[in-house]
Protein backbone atom coordinates (compact mmCIF):
# COMPACT_ATOMS: atom_id res chain seq x y z
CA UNK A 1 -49.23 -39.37 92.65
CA UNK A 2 -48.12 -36.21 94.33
CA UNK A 3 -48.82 -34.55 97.63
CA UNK A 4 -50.37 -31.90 96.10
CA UNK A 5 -52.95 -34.30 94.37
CA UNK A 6 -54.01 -36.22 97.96
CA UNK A 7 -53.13 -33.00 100.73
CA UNK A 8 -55.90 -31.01 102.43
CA UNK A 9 -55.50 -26.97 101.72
CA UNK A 10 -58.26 -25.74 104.12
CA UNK A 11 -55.43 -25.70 106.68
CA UNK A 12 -56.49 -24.24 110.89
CA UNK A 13 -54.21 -22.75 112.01
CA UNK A 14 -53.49 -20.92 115.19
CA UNK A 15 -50.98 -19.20 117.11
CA UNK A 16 -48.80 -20.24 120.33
CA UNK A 17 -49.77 -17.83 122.93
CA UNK A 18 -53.76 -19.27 122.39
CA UNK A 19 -54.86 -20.86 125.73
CA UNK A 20 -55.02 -25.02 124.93
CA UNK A 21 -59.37 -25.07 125.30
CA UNK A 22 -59.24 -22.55 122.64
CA UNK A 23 -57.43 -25.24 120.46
CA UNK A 24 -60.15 -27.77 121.67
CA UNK A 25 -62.93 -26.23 121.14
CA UNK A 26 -61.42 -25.70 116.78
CA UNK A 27 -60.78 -28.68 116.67
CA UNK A 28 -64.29 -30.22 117.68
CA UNK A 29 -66.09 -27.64 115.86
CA UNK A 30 -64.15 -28.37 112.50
CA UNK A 31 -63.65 -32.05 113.02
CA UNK A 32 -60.05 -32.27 113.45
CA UNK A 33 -57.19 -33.63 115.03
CA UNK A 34 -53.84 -31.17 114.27
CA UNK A 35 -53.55 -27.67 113.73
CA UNK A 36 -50.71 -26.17 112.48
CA UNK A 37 -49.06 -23.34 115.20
CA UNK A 38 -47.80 -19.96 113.03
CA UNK A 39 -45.79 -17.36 114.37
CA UNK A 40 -45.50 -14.06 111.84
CA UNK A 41 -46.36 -16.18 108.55
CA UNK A 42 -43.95 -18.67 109.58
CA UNK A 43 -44.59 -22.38 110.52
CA UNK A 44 -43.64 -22.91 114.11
CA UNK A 45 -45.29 -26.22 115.80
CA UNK A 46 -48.14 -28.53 115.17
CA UNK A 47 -50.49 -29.37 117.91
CA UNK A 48 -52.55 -32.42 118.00
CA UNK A 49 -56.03 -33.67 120.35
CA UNK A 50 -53.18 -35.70 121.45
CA UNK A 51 -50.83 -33.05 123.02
CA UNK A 52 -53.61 -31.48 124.24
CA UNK A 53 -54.96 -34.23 126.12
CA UNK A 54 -51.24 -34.92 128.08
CA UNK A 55 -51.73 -31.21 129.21
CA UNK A 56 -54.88 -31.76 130.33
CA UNK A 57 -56.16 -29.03 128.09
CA UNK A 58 -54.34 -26.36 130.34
CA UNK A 59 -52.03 -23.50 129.21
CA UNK A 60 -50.51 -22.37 126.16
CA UNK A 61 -50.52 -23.83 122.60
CA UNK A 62 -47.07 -23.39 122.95
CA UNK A 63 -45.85 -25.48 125.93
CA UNK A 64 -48.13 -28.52 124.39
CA UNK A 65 -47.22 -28.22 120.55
CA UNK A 66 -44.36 -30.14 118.67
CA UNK A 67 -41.83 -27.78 117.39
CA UNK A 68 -39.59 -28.99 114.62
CA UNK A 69 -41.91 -29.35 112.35
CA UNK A 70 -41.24 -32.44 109.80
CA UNK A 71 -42.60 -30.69 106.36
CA UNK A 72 -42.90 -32.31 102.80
CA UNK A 73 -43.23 -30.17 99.52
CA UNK A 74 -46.38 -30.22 97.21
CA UNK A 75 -44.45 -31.56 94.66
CA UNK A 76 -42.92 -34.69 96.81
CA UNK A 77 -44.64 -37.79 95.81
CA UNK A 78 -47.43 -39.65 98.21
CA UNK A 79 -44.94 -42.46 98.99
CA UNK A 80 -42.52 -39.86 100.68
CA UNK A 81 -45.23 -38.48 102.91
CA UNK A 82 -45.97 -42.39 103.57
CA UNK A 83 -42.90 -43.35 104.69
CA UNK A 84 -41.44 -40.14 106.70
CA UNK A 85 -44.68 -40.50 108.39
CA UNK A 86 -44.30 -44.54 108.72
CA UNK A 87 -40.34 -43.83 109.92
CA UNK A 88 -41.13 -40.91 112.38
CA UNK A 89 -44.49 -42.54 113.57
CA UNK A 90 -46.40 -39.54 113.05
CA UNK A 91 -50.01 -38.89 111.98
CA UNK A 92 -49.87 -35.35 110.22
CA UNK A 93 -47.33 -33.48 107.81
CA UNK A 94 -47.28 -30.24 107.23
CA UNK A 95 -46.74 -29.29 103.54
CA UNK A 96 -45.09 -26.59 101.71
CA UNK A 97 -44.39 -24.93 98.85
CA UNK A 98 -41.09 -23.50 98.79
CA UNK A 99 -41.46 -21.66 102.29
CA UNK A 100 -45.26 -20.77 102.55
CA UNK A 101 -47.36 -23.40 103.74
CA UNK A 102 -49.40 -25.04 101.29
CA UNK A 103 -51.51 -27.60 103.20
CA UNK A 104 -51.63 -30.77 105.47
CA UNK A 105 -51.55 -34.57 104.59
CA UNK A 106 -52.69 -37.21 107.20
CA UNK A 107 -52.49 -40.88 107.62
CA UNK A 108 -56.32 -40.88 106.55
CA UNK A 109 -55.82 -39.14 103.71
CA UNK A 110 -52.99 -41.75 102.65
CA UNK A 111 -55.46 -44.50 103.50
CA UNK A 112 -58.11 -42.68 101.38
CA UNK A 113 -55.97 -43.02 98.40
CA UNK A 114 -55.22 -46.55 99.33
CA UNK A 115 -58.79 -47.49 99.41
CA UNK A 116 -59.62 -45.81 95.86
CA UNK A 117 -57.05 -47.00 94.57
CA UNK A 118 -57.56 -50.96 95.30
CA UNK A 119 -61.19 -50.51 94.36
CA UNK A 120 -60.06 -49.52 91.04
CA UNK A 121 -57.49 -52.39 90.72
CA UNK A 122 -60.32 -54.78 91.52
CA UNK A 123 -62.17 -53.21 88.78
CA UNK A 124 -59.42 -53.82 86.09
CA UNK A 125 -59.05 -57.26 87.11
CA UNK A 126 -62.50 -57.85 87.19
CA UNK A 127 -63.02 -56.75 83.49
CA UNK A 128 -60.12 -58.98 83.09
CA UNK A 129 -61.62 -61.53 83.99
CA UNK A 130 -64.46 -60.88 81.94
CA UNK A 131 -62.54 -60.14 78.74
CA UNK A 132 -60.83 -63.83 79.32
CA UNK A 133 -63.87 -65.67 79.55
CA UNK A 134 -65.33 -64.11 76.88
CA UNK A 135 -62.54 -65.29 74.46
CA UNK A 136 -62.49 -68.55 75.50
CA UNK A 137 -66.36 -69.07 74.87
């Protein structure tokens, strides 16, 4: 499966001269934990509750964001995103398509997949099972 098949395109953003509550308050109001930082179309940071809460939710989205920005293409498959984030201990990638930025993939959405797909692994062993007893009746 590829990133662009499990990644989240409804993507906050928001600059790095924003004051930190400003940062709070979108991500409580949209129910999330990272937002990506942007500085004249360009990728510059991510920010997460996290960062926010070590400054105390005081000054600049800029002073508390990560810059460096680890990034994965659309077109990378899931297992990439799963283990730069598993290697780097990280909960959010940013994701891109060539330079623009295309979306975000978290640690939940990895675990999403995971879940669907072991429910339908139980279901084709299941009907396995089913076929096999079946044939020797």
């Amino acid at each position: 499966m590829r990133i662009k098949e499990a990644m989240k395109t409804s993507v906050k953003t928001i600059t790095a001269d924003r004051p930190l509550d400003e940062a709070a308050d979108l991500m409580k109001r949209f129910g999330i934990q990272h937002l990506v930082v942007m500085e004249h179309g360009a990728v510059v940071g991510i920010l997460s509750d996290g960062d926010i809460a070590r400054h105390e939710g005081r000054g600049l989205v800029g002073t508390a964001m990560t810059r460096g920005v680890i990034t994965v293409d659309v077109d990378d498959l899931i297992s990439r995103a799963a283990n730069v984030m598993r290697g780097k201990s990280i909960e959010c990638l940013v994701v891109t398509h060539g330079t623009k930025l295309a979306g975000v993939i978290t640690t939940n959405d990895l675990l999403e997949i995971m879940g669907q797909t072991g429910h339908r692994e139980r279901m084709v062993l299941r009907d396995r099972g089913r076929r096999h007893s079946r044939a020797r009746s």
